[in-house]
C-alpha atoms as a PDB file:
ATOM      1  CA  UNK A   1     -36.742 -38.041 -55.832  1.00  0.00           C
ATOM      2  CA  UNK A   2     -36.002 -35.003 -53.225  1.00  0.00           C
ATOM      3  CA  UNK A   3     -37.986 -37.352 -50.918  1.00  0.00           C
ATOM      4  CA  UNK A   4     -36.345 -40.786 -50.584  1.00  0.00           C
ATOM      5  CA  UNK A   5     -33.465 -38.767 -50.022  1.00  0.00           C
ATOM      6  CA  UNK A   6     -35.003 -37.235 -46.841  1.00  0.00           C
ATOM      7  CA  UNK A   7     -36.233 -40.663 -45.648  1.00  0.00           C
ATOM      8  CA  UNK A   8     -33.323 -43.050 -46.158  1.00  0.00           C
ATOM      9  CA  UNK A   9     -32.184 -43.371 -42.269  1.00  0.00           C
ATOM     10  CA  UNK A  10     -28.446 -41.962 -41.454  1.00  0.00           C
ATOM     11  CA  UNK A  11     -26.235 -45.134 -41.731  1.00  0.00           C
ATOM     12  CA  UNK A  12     -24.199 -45.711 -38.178  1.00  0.00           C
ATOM     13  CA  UNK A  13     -21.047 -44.227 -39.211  1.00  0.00           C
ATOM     14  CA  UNK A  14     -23.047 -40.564 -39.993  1.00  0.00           C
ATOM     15  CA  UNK A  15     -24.850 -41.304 -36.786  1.00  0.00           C
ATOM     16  CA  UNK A  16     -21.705 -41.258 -34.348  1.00  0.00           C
ATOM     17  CA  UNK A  17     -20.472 -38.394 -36.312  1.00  0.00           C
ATOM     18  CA  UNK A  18     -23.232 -36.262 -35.561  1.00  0.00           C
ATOM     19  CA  UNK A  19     -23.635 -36.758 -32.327  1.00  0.00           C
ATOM     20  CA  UNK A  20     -19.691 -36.421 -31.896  1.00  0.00           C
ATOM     21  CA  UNK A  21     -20.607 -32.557 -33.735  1.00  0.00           C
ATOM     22  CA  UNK A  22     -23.151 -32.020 -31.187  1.00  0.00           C
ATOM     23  CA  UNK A  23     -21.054 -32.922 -28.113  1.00  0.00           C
ATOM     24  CA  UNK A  24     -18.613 -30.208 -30.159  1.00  0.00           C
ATOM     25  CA  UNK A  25     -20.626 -28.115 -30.073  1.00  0.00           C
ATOM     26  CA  UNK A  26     -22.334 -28.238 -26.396  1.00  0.00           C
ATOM     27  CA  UNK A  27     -18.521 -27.922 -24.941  1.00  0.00           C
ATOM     28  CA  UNK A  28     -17.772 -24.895 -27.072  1.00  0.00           C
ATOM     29  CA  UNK A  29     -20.956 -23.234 -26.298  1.00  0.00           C
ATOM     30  CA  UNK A  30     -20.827 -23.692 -22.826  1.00  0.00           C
ATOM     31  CA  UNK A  31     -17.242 -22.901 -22.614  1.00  0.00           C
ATOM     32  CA  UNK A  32     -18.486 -19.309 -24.416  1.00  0.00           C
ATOM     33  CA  UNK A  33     -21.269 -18.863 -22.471  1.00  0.00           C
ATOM     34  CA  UNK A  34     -18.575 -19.233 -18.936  1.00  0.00           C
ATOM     35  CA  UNK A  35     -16.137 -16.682 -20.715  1.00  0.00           C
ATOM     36  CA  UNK A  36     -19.169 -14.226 -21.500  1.00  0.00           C
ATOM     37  CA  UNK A  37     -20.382 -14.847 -17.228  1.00  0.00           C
ATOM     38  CA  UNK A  38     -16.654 -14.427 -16.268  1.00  0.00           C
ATOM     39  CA  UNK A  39     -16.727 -10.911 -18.302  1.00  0.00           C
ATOM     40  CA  UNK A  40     -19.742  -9.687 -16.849  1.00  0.00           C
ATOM     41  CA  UNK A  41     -18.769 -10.615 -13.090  1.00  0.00           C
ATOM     42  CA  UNK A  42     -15.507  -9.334 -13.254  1.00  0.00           C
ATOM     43  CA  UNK A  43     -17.539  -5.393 -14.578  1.00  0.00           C
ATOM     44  CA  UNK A  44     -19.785  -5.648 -11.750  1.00  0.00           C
ATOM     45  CA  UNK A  45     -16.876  -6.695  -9.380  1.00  0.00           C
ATOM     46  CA  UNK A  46     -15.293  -3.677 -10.380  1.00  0.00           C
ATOM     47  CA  UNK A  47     -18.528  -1.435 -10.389  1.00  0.00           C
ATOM     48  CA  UNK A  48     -19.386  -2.371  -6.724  1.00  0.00           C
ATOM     49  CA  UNK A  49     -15.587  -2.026  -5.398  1.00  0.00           C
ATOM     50  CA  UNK A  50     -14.948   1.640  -6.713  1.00  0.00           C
ATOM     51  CA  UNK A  51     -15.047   3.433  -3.489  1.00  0.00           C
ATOM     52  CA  UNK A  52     -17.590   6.619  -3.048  1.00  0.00           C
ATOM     53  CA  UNK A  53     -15.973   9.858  -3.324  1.00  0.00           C
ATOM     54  CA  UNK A  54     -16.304  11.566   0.155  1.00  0.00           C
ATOM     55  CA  UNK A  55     -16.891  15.131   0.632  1.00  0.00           C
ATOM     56  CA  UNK A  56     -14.202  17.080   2.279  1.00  0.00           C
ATOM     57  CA  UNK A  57     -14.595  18.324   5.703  1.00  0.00           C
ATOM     58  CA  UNK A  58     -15.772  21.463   6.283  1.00  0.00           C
ATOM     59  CA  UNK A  59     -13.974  24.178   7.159  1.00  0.00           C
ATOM     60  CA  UNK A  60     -13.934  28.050   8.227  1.00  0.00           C
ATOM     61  CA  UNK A  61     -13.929  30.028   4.744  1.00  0.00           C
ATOM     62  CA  UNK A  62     -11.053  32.082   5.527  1.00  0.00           C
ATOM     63  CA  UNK A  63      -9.279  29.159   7.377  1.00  0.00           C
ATOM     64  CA  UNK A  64      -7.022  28.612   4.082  1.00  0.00           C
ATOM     65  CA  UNK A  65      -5.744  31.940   3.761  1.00  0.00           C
ATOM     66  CA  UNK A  66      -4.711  32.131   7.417  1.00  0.00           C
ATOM     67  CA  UNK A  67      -3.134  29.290   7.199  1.00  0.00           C
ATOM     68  CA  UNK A  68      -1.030  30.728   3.955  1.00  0.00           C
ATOM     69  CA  UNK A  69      -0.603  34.150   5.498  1.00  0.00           C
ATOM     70  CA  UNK A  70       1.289  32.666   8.502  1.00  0.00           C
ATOM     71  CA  UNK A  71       4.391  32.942   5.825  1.00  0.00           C
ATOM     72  CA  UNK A  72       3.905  35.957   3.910  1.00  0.00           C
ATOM     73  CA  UNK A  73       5.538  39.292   4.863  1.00  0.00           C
ATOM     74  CA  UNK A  74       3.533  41.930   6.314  1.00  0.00           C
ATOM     75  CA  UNK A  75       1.456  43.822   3.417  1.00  0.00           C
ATOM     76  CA  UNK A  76       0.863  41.235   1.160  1.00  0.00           C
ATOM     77  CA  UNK A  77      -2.235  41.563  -0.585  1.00  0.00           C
ATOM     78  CA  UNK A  78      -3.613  38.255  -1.910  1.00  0.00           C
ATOM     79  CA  UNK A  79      -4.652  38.960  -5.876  1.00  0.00           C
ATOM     80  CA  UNK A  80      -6.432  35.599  -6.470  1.00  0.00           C
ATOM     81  CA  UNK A  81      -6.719  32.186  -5.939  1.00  0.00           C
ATOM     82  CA  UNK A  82      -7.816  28.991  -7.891  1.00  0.00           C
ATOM     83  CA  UNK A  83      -7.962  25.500  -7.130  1.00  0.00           C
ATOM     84  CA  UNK A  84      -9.113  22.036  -7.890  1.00  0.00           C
ATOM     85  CA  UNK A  85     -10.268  18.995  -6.240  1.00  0.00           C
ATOM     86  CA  UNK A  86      -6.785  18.653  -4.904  1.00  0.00           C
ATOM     87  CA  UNK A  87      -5.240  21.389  -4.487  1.00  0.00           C
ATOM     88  CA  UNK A  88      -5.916  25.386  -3.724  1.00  0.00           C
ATOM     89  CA  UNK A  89      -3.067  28.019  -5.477  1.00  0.00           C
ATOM     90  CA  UNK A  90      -3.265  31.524  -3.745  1.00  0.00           C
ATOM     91  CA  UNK A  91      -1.723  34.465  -5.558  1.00  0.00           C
ATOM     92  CA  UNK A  92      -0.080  37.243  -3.346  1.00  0.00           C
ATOM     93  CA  UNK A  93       1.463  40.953  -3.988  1.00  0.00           C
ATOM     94  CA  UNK A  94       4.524  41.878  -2.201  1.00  0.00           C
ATOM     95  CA  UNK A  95       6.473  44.685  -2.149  1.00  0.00           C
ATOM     96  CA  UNK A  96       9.346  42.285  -3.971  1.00  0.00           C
ATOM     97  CA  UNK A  97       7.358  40.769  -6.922  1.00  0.00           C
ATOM     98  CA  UNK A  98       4.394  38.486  -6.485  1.00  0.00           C
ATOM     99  CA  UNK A  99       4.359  35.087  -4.318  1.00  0.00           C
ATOM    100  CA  UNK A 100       2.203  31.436  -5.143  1.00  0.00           C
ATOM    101  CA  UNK A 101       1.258  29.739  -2.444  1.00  0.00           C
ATOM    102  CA  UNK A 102      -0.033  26.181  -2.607  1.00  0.00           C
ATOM    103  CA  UNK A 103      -2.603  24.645   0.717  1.00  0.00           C
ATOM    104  CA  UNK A 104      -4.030  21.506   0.663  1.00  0.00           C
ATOM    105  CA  UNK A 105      -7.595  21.667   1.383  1.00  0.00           C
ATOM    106  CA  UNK A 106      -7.815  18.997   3.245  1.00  0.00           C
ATOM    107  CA  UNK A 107      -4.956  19.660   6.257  1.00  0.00           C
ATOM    108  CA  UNK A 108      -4.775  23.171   5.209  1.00  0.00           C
ATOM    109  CA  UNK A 109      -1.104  22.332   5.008  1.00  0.00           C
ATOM    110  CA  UNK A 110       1.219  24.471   2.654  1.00  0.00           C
ATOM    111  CA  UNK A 111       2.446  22.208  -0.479  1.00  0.00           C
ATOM    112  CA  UNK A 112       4.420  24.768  -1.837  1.00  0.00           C
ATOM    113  CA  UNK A 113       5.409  28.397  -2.358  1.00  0.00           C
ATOM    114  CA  UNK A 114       6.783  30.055  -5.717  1.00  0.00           C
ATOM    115  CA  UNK A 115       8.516  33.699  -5.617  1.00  0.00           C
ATOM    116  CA  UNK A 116       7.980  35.648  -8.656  1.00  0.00           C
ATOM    117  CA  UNK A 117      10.588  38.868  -8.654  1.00  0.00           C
ATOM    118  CA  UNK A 118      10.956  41.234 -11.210  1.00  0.00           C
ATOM    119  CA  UNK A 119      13.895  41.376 -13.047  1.00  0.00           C
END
């Protein structure tokens, strides 16, 4: 019985309908598959415009702390100093407390000094 069922031919009505569902589906597919390209162009867009990081110029080793002893008094003794990629913090006894100085790296410019006095 299974197989007149398979063999009777689709009457017109059930034709138009199914290839109305398989227009559907084309447009939706295709609209996915646009969305999913749109995605993936817009990651590499953004992959290839990140600009390289570029080394900063190099400089005399000791041309940082000359630049931040141009402001300290005279017998200041520098204690330490730290930095990151942005930024270099030298620590400094004087005879009043302790003094912070902070240089950019790049213009060797002073940012900013903090005076630390005892109380």
């Amino acid at each position: 019985m299974t197989a007149d069922l398979d063999e009777t031919p689709l009457d017109p009505a059930q034709l138009r309908l199914q290839a109305r569902l398989r227009r559907l589906m084309l447009i939706s597919g295709g609209t996915l598959g646009l969305g999913i390209l749109a995605v993936l162009i817009a990651i590499v867009y953004k992959i290839a415009t990140i600009p390289a990081a570029t080394a900063p110029p190099v400089r005399a080793p000791g041309a940082v702390i000359r630049a931040a002893a141009s402001i300290l008094p005279a017998g200041a003794h520098l204690v330490g100093a730290s930095g990151d990629g942005s930024r270099i913090v030298l620590t400094y006894d004087t005879n009043g407390g302790t003094t912070m100085i902070t240089v950019d790296p790049r213009s060797l410019a002073v940012i900013g000094r903090l005076d630390l006095k005892p109380e």
